[in-house]
Protein backbone atom coordinates (compact mmCIF):
# COMPACT_ATOMS: atom_id res chain seq x y z
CA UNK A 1 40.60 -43.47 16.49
CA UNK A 2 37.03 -42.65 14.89
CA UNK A 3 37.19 -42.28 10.96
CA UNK A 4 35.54 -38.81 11.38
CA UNK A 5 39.26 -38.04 13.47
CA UNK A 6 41.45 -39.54 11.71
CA UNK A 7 39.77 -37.65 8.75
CA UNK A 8 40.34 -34.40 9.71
CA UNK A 9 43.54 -35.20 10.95
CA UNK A 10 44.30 -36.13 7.28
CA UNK A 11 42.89 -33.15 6.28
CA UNK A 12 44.99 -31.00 8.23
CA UNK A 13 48.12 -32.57 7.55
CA UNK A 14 46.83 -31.60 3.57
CA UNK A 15 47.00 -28.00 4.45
CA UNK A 16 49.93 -27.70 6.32
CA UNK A 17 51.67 -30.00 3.06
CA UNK A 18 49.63 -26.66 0.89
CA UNK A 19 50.24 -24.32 3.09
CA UNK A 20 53.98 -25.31 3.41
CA UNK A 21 54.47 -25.77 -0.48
CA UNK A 22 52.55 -22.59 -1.55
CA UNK A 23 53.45 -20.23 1.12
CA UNK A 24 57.33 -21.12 2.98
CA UNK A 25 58.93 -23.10 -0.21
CA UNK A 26 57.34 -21.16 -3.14
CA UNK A 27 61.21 -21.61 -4.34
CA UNK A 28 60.62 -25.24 -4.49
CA UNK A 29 60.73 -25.97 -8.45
CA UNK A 30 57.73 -29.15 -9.57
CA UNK A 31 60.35 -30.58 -11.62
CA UNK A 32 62.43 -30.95 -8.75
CA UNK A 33 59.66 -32.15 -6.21
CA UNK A 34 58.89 -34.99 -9.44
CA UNK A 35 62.18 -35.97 -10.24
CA UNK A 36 63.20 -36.76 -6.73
CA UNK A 37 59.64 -37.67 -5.05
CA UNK A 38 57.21 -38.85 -7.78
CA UNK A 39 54.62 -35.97 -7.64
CA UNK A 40 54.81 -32.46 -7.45
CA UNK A 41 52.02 -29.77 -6.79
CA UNK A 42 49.96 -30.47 -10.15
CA UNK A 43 49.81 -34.02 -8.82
CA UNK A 44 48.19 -32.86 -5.35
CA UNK A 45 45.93 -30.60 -7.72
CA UNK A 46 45.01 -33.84 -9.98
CA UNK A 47 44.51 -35.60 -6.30
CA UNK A 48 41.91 -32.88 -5.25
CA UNK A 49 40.54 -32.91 -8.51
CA UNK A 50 40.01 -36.60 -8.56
CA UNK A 51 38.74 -36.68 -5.53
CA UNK A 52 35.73 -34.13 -6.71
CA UNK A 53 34.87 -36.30 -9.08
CA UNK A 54 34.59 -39.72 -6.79
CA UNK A 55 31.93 -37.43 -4.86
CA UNK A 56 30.28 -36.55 -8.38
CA UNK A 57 31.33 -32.56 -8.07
CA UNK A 58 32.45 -31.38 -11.26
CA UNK A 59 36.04 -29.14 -11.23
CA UNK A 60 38.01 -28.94 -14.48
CA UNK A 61 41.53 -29.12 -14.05
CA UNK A 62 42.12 -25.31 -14.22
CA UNK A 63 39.96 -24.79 -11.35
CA UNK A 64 41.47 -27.80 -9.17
CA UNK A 65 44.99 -26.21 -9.73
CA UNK A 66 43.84 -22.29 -9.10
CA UNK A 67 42.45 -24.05 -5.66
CA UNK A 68 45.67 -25.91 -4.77
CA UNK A 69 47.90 -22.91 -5.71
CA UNK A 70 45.23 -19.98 -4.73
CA UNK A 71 46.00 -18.70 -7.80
CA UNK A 72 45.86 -19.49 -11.85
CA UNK A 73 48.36 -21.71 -12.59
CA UNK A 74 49.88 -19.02 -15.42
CA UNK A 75 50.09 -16.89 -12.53
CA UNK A 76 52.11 -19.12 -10.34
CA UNK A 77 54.64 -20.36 -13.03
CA UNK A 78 55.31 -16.28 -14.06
CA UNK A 79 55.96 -15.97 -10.40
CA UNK A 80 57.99 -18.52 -9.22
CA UNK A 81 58.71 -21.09 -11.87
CA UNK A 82 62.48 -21.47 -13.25
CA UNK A 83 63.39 -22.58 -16.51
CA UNK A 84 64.87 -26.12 -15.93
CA UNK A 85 68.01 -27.56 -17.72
CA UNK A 86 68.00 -30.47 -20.21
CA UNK A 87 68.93 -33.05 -17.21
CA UNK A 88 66.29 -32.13 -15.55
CA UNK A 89 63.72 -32.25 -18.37
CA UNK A 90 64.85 -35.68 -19.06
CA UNK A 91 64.77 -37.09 -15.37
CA UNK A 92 61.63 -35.49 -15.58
CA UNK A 93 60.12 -37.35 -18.31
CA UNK A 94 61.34 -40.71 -16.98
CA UNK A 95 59.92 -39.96 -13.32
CA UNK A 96 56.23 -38.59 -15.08
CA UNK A 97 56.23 -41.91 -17.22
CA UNK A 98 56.96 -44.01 -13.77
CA UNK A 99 54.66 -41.92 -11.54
CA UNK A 100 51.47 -40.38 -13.38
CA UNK A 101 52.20 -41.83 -17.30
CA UNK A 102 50.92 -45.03 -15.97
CA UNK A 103 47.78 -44.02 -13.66
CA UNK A 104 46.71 -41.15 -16.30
């Protein structure tokens, strides 16, 4: 496979992975998605977002999240974010300090 391919092959398995997290499973909770995967949608956002800046484009991190969740990120937590429990808070802390804590 050509790297031009097998780039836009990765690229549309990253919108389907949107596309499935912002549109069918908007009842997915990010504290859920980090305490049992390691990353949740802000990661992805972070991902695009660090990925603008290896190519020198400037995006803050408001503007990388209202692209990964098509909308502000205020908007999207009044919508469809829950308030989580203390368990989860606290897995939550310990899978953030494993998974981003370290890298940033």
């Amino acid at each position: 496979m050509d790297d031009q391919t097998r780039i836009e092959l990765e690229a549309a398995a990253f919108r389907t992975l949107r596309a499935h997290l912002m549109e069918k499973r908007t009842d997915v909770q990010n504290i859920d998605m980090m305490n049992l995967a390691g990353f949740c949608r802000n990661c992805l956002s972070r991902w695009y977002q660090e990925a603008a800046h290896a190519r020198d484009i400037e995006m803050t991190k408001d503007e990388a999240r209202e692209i990964f969740y098509g909308m502000p990120y205020d908007q999207w937590k009044s919508h469809y974010q829950v308030d989580a429990d203390a368990e989860k808070k606290a897995a939550f802390e310990a899978a953030f300090a494993e998974n981003v804590g370290k890298n940033g």
